[in-house]
PDB file of N, CA and C in Angstrom:
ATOM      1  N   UNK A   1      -9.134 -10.564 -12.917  1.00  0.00           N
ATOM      2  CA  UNK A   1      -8.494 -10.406 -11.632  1.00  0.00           C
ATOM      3  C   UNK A   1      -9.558  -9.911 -10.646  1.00  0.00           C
ATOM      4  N   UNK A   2      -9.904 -10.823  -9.673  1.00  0.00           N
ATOM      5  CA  UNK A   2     -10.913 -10.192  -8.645  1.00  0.00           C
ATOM      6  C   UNK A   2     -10.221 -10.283  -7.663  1.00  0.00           C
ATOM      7  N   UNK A   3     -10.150  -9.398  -6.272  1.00  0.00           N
ATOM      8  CA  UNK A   3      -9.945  -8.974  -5.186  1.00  0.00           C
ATOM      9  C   UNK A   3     -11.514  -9.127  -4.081  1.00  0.00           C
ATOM     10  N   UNK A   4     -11.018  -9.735  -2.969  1.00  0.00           N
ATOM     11  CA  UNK A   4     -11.889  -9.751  -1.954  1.00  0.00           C
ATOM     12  C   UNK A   4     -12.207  -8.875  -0.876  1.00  0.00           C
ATOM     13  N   UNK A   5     -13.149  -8.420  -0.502  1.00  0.00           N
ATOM     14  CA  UNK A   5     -13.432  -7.533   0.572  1.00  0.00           C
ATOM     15  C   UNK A   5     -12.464  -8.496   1.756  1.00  0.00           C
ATOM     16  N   UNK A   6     -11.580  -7.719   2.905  1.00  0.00           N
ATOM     17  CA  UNK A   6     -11.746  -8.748   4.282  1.00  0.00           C
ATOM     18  C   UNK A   6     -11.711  -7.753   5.371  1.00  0.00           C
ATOM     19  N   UNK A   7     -12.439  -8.530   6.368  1.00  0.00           N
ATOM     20  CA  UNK A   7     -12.560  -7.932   7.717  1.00  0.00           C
ATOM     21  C   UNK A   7     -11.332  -7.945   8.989  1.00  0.00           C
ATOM     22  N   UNK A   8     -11.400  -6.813   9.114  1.00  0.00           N
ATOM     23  CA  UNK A   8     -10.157  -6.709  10.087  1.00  0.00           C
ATOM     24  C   UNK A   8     -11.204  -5.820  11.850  1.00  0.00           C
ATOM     25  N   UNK A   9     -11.220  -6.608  12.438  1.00  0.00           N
ATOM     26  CA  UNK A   9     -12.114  -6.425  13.309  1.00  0.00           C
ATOM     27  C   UNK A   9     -13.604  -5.741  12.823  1.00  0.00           C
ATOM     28  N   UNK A  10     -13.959  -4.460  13.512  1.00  0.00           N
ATOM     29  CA  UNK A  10     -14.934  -4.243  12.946  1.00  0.00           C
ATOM     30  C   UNK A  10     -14.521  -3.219  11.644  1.00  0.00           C
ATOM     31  N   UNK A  11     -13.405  -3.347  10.735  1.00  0.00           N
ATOM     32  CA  UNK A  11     -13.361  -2.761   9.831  1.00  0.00           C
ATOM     33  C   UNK A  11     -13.281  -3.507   8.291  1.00  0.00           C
ATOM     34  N   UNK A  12     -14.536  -2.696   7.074  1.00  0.00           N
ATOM     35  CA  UNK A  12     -13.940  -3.936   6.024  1.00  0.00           C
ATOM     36  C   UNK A  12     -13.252  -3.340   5.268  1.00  0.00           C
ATOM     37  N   UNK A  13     -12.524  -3.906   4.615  1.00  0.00           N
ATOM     38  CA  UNK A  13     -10.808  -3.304   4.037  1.00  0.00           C
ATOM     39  C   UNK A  13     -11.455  -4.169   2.379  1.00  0.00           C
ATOM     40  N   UNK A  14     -11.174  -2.729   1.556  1.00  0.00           N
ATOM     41  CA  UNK A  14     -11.776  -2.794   0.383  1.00  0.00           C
ATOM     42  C   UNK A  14     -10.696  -2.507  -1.133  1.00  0.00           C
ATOM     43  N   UNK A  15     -10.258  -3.568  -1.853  1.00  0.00           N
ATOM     44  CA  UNK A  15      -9.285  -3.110  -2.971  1.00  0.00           C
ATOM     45  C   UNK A  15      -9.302  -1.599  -3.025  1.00  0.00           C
ATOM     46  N   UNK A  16      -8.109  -1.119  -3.443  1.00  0.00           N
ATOM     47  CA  UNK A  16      -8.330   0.559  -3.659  1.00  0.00           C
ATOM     48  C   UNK A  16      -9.031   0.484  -4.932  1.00  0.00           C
ATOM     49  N   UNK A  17      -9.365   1.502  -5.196  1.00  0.00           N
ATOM     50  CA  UNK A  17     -10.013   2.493  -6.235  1.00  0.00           C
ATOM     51  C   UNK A  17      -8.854   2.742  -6.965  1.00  0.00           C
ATOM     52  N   UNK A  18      -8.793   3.350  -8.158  1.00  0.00           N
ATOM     53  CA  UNK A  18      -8.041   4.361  -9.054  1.00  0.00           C
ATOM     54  C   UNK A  18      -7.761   5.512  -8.038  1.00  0.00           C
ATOM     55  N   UNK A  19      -8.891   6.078  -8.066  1.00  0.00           N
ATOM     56  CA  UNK A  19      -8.844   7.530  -7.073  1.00  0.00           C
ATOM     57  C   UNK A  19      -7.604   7.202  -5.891  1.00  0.00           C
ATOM     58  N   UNK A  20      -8.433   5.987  -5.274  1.00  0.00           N
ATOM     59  CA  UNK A  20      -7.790   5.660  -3.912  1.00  0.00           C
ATOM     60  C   UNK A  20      -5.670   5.888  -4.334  1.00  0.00           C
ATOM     61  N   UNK A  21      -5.282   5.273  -5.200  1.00  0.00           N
ATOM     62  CA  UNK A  21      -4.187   4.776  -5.841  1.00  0.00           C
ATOM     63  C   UNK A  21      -3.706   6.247  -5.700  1.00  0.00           C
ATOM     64  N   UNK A  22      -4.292   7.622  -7.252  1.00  0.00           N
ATOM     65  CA  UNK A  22      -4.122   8.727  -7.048  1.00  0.00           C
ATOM     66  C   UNK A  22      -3.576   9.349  -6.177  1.00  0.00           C
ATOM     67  N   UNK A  23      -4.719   8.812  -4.897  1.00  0.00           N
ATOM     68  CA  UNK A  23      -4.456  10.332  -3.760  1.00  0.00           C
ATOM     69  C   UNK A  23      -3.060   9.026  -2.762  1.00  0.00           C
ATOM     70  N   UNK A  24      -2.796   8.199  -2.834  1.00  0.00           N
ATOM     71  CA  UNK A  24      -1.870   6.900  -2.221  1.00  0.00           C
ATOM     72  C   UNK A  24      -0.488   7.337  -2.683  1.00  0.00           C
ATOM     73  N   UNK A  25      -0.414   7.564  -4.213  1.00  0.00           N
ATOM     74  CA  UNK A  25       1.011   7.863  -4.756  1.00  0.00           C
ATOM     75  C   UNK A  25       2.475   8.065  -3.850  1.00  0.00           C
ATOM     76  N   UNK A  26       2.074   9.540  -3.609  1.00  0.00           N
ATOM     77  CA  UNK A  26       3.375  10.538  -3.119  1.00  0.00           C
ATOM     78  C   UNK A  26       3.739   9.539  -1.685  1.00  0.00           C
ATOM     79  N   UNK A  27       3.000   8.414  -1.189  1.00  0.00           N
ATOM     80  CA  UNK A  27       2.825   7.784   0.060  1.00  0.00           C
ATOM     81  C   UNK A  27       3.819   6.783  -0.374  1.00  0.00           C
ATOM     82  N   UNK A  28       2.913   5.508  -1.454  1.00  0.00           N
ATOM     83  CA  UNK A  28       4.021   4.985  -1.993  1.00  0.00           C
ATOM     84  C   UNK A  28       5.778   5.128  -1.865  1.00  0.00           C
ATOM     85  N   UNK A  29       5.789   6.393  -3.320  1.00  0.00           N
ATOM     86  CA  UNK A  29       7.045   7.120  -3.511  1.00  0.00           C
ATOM     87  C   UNK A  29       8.080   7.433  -2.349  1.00  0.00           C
ATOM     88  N   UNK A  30       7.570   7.161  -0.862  1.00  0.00           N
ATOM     89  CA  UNK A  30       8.039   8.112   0.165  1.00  0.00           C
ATOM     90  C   UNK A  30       8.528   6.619   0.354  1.00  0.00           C
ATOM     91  N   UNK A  31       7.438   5.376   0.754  1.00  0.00           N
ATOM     92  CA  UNK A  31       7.635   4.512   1.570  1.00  0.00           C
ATOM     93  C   UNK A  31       8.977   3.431   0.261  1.00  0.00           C
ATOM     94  N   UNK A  32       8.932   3.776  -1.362  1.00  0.00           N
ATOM     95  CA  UNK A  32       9.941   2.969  -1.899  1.00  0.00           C
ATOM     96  C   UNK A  32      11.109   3.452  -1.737  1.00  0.00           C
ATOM     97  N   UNK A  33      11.021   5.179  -1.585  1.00  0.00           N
ATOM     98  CA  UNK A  33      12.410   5.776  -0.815  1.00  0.00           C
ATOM     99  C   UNK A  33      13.262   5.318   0.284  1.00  0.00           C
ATOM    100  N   UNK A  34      11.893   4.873   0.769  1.00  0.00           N
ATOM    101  CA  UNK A  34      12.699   4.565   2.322  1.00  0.00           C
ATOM    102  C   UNK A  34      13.425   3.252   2.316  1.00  0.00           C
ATOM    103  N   UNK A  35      12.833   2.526   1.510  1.00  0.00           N
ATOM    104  CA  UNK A  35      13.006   0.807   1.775  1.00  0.00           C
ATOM    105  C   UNK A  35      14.145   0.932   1.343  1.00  0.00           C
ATOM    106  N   UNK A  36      14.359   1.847  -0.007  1.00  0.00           N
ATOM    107  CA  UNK A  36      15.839   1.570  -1.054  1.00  0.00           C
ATOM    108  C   UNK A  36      16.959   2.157  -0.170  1.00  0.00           C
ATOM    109  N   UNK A  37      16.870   3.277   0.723  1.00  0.00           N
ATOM    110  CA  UNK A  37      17.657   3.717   1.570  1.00  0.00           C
ATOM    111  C   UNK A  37      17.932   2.886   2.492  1.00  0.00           C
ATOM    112  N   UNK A  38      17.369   1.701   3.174  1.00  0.00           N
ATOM    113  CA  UNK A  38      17.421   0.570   4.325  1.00  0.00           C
ATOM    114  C   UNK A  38      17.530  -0.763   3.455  1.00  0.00           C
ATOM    115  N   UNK A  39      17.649  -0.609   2.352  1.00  0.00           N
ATOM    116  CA  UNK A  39      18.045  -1.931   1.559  1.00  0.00           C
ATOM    117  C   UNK A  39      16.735  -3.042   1.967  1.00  0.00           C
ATOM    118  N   UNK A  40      15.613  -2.486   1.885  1.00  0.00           N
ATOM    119  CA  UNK A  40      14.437  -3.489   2.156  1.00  0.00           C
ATOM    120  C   UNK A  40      13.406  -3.104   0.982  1.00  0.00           C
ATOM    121  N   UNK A  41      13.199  -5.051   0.899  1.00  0.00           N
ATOM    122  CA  UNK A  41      12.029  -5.194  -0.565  1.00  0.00           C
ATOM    123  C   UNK A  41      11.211  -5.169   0.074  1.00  0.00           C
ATOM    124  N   UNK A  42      10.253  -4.975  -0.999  1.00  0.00           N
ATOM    125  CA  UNK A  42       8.831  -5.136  -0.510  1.00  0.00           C
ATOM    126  C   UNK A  42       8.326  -6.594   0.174  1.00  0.00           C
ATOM    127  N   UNK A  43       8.864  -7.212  -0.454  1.00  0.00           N
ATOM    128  CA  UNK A  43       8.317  -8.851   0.249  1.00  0.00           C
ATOM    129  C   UNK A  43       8.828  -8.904   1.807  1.00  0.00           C
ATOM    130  N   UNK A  44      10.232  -8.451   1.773  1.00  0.00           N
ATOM    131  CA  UNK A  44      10.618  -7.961   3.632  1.00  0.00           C
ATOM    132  C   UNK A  44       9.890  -6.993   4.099  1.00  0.00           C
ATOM    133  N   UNK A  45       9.414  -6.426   3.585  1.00  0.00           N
ATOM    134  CA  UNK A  45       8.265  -5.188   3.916  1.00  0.00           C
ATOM    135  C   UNK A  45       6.972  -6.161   4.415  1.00  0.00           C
ATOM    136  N   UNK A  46       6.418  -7.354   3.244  1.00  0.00           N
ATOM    137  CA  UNK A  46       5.216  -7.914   3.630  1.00  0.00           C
ATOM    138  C   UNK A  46       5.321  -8.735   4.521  1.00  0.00           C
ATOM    139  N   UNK A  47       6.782  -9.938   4.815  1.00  0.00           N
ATOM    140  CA  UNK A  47       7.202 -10.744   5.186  1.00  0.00           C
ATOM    141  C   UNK A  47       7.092 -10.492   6.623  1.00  0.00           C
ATOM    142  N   UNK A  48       8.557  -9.392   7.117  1.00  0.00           N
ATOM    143  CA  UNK A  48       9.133  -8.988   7.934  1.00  0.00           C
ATOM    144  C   UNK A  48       8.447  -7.814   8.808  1.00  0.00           C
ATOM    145  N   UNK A  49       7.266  -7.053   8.652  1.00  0.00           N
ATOM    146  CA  UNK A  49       6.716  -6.249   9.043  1.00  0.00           C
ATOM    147  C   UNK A  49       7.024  -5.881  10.771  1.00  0.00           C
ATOM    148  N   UNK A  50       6.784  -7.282  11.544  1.00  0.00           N
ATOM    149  CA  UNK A  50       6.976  -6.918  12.731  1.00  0.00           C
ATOM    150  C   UNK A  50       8.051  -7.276  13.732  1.00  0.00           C
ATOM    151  N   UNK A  51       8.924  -7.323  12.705  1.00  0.00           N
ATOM    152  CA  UNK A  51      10.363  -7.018  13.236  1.00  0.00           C
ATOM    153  C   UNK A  51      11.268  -5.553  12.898  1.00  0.00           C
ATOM    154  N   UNK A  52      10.362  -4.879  12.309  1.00  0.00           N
ATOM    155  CA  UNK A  52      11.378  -3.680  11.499  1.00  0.00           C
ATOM    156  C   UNK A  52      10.544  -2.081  12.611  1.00  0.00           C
ATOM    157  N   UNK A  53      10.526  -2.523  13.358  1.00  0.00           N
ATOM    158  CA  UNK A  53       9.414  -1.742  14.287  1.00  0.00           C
ATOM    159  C   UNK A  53      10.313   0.002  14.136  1.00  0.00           C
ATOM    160  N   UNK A  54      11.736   0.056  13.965  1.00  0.00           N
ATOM    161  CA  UNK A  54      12.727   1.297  13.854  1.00  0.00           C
ATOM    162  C   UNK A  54      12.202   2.101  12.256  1.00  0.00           C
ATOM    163  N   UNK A  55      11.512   0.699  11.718  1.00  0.00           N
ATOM    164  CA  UNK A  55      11.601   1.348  10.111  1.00  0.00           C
ATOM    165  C   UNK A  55       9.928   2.080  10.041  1.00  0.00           C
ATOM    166  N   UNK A  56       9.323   0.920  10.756  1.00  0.00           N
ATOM    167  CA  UNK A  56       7.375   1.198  10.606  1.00  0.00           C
ATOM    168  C   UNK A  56       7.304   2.601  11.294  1.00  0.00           C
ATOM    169  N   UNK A  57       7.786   2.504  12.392  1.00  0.00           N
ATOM    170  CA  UNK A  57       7.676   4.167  13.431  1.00  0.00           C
ATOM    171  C   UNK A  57       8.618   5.055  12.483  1.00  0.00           C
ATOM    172  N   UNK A  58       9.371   4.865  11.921  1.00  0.00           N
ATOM    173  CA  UNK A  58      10.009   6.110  10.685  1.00  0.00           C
ATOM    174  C   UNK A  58       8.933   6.343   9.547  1.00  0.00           C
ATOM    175  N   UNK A  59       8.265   5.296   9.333  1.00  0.00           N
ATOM    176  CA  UNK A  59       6.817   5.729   7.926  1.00  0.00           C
ATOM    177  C   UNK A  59       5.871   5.880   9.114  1.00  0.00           C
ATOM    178  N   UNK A  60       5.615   5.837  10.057  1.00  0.00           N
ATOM    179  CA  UNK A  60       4.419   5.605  10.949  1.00  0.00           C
ATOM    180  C   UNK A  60       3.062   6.715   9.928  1.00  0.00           C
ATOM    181  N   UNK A  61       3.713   7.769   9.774  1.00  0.00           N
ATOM    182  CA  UNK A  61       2.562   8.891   9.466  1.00  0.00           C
ATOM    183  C   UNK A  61       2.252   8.437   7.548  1.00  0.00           C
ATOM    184  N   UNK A  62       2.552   7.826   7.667  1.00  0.00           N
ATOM    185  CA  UNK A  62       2.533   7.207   6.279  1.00  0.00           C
ATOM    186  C   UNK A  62       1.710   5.969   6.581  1.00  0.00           C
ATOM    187  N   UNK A  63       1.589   5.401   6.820  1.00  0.00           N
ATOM    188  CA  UNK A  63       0.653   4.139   7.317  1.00  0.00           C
ATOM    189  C   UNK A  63      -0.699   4.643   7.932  1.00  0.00           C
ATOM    190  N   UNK A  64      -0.357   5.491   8.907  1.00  0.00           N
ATOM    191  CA  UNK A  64      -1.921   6.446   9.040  1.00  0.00           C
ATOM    192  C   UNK A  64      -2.526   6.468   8.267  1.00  0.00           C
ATOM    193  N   UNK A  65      -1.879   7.184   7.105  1.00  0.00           N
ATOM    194  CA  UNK A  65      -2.435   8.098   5.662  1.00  0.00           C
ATOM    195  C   UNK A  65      -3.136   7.091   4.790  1.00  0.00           C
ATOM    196  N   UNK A  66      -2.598   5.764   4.811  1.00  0.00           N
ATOM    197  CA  UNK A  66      -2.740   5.045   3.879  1.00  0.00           C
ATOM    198  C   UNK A  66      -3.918   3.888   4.109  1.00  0.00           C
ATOM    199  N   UNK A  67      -3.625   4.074   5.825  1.00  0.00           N
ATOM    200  CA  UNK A  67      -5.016   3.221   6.134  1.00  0.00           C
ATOM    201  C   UNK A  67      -6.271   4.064   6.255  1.00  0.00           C
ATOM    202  N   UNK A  68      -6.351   5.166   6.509  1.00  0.00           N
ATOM    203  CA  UNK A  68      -7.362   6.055   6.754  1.00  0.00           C
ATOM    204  C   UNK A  68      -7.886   6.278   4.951  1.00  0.00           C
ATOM    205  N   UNK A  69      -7.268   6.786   4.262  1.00  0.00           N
ATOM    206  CA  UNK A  69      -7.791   6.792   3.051  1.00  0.00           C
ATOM    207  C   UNK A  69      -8.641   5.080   2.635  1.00  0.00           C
ATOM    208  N   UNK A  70      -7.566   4.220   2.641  1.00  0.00           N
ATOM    209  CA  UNK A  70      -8.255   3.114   1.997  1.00  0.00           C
ATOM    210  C   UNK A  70      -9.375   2.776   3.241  1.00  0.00           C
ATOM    211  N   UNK A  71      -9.664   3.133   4.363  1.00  0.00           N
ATOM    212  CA  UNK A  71     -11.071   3.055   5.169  1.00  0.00           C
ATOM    213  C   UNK A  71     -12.187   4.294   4.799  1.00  0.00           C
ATOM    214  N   UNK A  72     -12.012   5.357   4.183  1.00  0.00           N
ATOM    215  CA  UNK A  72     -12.653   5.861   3.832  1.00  0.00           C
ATOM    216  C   UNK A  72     -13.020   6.322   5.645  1.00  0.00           C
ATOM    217  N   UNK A  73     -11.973   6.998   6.282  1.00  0.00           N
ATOM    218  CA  UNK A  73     -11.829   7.119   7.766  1.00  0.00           C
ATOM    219  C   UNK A  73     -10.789   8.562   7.955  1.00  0.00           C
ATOM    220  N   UNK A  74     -10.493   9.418   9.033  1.00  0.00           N
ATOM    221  CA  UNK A  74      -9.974  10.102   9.432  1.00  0.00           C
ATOM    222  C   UNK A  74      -8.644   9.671  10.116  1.00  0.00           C
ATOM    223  N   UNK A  75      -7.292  10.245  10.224  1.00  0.00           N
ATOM    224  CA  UNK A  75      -6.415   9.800  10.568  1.00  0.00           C
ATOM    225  C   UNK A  75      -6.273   9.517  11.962  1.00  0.00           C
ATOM    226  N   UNK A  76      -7.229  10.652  12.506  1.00  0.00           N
ATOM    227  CA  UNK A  76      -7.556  10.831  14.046  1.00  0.00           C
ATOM    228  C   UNK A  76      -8.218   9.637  14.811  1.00  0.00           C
ATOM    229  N   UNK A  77      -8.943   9.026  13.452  1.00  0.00           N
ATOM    230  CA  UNK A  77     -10.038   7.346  14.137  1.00  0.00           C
ATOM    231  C   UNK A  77      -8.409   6.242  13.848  1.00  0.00           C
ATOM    232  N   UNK A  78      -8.249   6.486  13.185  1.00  0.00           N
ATOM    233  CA  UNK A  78      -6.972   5.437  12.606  1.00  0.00           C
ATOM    234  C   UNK A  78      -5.759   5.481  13.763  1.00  0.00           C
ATOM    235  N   UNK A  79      -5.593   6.940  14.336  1.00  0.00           N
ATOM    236  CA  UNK A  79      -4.086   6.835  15.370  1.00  0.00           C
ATOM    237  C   UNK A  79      -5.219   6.100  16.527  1.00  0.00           C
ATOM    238  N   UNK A  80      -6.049   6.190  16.961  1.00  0.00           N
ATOM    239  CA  UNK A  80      -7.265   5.914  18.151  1.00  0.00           C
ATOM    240  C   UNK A  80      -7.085   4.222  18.143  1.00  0.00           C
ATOM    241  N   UNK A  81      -6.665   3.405  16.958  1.00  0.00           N
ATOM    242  CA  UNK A  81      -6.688   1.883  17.373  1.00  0.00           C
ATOM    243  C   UNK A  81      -5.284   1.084  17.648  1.00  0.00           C
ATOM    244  N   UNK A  82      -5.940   0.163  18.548  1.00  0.00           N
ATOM    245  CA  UNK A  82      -4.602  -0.563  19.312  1.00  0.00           C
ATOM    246  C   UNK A  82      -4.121  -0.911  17.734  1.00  0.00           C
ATOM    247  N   UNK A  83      -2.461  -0.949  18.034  1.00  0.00           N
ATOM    248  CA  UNK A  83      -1.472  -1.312  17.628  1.00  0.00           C
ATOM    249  C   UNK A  83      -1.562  -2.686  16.689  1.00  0.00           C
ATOM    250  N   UNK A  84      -1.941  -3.677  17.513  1.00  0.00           N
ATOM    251  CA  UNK A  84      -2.262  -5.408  16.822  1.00  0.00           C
ATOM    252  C   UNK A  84      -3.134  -4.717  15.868  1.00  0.00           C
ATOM    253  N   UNK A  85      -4.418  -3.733  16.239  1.00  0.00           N
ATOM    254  CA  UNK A  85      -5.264  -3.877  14.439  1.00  0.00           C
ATOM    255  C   UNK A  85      -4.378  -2.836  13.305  1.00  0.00           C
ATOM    256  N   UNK A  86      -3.515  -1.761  13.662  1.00  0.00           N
ATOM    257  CA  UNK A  86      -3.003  -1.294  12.759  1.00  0.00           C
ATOM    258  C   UNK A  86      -1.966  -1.889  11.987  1.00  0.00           C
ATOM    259  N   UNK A  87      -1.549  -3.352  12.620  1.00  0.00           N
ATOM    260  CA  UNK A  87      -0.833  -4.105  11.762  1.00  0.00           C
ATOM    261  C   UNK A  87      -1.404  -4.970  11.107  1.00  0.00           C
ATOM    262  N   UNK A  88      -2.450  -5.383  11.466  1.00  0.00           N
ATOM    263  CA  UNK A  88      -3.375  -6.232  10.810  1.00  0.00           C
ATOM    264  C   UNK A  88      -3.735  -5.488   9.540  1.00  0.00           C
ATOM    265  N   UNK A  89      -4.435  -4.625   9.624  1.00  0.00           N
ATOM    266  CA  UNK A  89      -4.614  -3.528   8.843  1.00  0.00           C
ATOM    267  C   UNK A  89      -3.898  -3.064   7.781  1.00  0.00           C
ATOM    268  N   UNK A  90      -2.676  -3.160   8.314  1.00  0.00           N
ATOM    269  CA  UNK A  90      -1.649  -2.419   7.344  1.00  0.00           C
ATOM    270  C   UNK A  90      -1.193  -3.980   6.063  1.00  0.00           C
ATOM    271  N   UNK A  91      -1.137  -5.025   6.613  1.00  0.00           N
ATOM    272  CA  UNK A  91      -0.852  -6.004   5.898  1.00  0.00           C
ATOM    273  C   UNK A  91      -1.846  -6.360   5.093  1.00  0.00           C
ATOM    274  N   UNK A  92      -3.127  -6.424   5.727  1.00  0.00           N
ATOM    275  CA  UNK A  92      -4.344  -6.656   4.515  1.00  0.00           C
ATOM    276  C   UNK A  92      -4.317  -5.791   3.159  1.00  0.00           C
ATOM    277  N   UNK A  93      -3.983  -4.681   3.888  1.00  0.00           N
ATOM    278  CA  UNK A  93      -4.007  -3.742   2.593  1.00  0.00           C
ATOM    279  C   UNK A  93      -2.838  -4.035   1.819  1.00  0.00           C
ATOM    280  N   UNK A  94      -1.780  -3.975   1.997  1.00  0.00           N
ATOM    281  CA  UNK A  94      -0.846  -4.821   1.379  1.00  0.00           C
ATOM    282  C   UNK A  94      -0.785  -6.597   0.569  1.00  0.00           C
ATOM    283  N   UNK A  95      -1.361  -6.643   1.286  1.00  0.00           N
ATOM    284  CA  UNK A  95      -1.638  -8.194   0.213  1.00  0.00           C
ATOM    285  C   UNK A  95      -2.732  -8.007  -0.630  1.00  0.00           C
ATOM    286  N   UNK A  96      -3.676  -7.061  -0.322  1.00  0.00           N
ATOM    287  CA  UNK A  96      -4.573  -6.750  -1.231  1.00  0.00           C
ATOM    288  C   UNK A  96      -4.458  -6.278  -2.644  1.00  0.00           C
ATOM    289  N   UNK A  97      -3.246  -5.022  -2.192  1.00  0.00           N
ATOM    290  CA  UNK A  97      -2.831  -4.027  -3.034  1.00  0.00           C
ATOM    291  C   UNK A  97      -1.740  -3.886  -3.751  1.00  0.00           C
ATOM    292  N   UNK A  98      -0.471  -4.613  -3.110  1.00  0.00           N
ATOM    293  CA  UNK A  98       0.583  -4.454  -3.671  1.00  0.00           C
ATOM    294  C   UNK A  98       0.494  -5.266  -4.783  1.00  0.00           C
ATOM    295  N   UNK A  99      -0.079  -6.353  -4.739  1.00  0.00           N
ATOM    296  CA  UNK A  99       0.152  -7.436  -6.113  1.00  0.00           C
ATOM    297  C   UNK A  99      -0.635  -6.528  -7.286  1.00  0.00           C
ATOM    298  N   UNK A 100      -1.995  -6.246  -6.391  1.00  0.00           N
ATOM    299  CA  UNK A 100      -2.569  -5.236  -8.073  1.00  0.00           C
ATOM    300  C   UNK A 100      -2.312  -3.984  -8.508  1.00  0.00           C
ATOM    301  N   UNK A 101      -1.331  -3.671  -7.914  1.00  0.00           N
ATOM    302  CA  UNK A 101      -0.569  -2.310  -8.819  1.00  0.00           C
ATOM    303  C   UNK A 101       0.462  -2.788  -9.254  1.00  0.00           C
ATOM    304  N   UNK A 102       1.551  -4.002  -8.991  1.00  0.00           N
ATOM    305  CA  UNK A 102       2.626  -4.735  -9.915  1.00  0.00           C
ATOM    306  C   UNK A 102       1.891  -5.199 -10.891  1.00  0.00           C
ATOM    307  N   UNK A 103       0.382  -5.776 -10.825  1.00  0.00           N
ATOM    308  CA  UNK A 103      -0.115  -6.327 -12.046  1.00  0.00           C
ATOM    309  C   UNK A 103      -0.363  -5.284 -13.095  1.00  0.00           C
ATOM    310  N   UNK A 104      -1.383  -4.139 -11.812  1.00  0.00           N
ATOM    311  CA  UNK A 104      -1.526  -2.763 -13.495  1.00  0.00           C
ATOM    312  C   UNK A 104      -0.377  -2.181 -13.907  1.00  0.00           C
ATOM    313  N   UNK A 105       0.475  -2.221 -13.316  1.00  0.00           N
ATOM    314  CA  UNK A 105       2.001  -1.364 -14.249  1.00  0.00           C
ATOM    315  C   UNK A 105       2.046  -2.221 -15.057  1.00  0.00           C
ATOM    316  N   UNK A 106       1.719  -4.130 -15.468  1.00  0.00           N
ATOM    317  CA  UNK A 106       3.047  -4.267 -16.190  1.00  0.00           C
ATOM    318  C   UNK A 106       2.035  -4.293 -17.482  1.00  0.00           C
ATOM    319  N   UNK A 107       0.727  -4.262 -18.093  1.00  0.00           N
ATOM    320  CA  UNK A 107      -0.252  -4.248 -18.917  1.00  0.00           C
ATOM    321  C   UNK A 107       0.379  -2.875 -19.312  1.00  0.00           C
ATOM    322  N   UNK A 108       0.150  -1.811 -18.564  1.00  0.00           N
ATOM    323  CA  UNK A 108       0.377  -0.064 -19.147  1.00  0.00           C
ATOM    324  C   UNK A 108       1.708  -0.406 -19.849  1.00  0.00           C
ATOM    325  N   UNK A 109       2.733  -1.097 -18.740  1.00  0.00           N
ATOM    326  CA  UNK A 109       4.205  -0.629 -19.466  1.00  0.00           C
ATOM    327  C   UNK A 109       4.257  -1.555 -20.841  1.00  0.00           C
ATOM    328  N   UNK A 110       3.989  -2.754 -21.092  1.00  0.00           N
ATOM    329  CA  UNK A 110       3.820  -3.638 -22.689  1.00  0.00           C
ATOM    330  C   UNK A 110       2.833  -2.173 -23.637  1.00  0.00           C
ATOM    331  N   UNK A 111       1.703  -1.682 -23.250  1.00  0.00           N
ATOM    332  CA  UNK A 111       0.913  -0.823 -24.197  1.00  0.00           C
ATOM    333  C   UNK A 111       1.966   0.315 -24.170  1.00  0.00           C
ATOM    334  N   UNK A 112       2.486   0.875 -23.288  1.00  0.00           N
ATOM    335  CA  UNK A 112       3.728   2.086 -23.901  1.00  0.00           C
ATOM    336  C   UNK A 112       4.619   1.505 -25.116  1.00  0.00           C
ATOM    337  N   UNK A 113       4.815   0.773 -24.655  1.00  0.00           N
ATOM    338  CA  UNK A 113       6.116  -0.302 -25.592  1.00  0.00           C
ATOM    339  C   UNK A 113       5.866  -0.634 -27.153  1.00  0.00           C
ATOM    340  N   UNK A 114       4.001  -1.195 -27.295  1.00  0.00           N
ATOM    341  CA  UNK A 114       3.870  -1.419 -28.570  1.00  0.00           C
ATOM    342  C   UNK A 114       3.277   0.127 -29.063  1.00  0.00           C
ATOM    343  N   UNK A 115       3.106   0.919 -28.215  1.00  0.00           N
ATOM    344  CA  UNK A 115       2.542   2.366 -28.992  1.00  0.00           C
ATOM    345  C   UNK A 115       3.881   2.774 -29.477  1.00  0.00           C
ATOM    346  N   UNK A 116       4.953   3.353 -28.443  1.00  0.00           N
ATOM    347  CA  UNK A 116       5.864   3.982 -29.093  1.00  0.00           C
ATOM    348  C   UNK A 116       7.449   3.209 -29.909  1.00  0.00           C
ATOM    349  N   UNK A 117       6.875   1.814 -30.015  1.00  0.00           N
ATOM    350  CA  UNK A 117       7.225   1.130 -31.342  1.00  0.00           C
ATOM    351  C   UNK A 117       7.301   1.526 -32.820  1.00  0.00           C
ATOM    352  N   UNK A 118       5.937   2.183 -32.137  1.00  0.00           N
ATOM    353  CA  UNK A 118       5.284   2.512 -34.178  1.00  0.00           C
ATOM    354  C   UNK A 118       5.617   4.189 -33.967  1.00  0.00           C
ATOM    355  N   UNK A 119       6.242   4.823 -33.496  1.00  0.00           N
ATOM    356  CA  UNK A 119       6.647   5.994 -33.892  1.00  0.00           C
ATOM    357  C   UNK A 119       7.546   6.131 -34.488  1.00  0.00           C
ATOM    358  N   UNK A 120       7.310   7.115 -35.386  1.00  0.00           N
ATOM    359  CA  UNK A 120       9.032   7.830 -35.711  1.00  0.00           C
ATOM    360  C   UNK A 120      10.241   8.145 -35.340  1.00  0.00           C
TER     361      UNK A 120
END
């Protein structure tokens, strides 16, 4: 599974890290809260992005967080850009990312499965 660097103006937007994922979590967790509370999947999440403008400004500080980490950037440079690149932005990382953390859960969850098979 390889992932591509891409450029989003003058920024390059880079697969996360492990680490990156780590410190991303509680961000995640917040933003699958929200969707399940507004009855929105993720694919209406990737799909629908700029029509849900009531839902994006409710995670807004969550999208900060998430682009500034995966830029290896401050939240303060991240609120500083027009609007068109923080959506740009926010979707790259999403097509980047969302498919390869559905891919690494489902390898871990089969190895839970055949480990605690063979237990007692």
């Amino acid at each position: 599974m390889e992932f591509n660097t891409e450029n989003v103006g003058n920024y390059e937007v880079n697969p996360w890290t492990w680490g990156k994922v780590k410190k991303l979590y509680p961000h995640f967790k917040t933003i699958y809260l929200k969707c399940k509370e507004n009855n929105i999947t993720l694919n209406d999440l990737k799909d629908n992005l700029l029509n849900m403008s009531d839902f994006v400004f409710s995670i807004s500080d969550i999208f900060t967080e998430i682009i500034a980490i995966t830029l290896n950037t401050d939240k303060e440079k991240v609120d500083a850009l027009q609007f068109e690149v923080i959506i740009q932005l926010f979707l790259v990382i999403i097509n980047q990312n969302l498919e390869y953390l559905s891919n690494l859960l489902s390898p871990i969850q089969e190895i839970i499965k055949r480990v605690t098979k063979n237990l007692p």
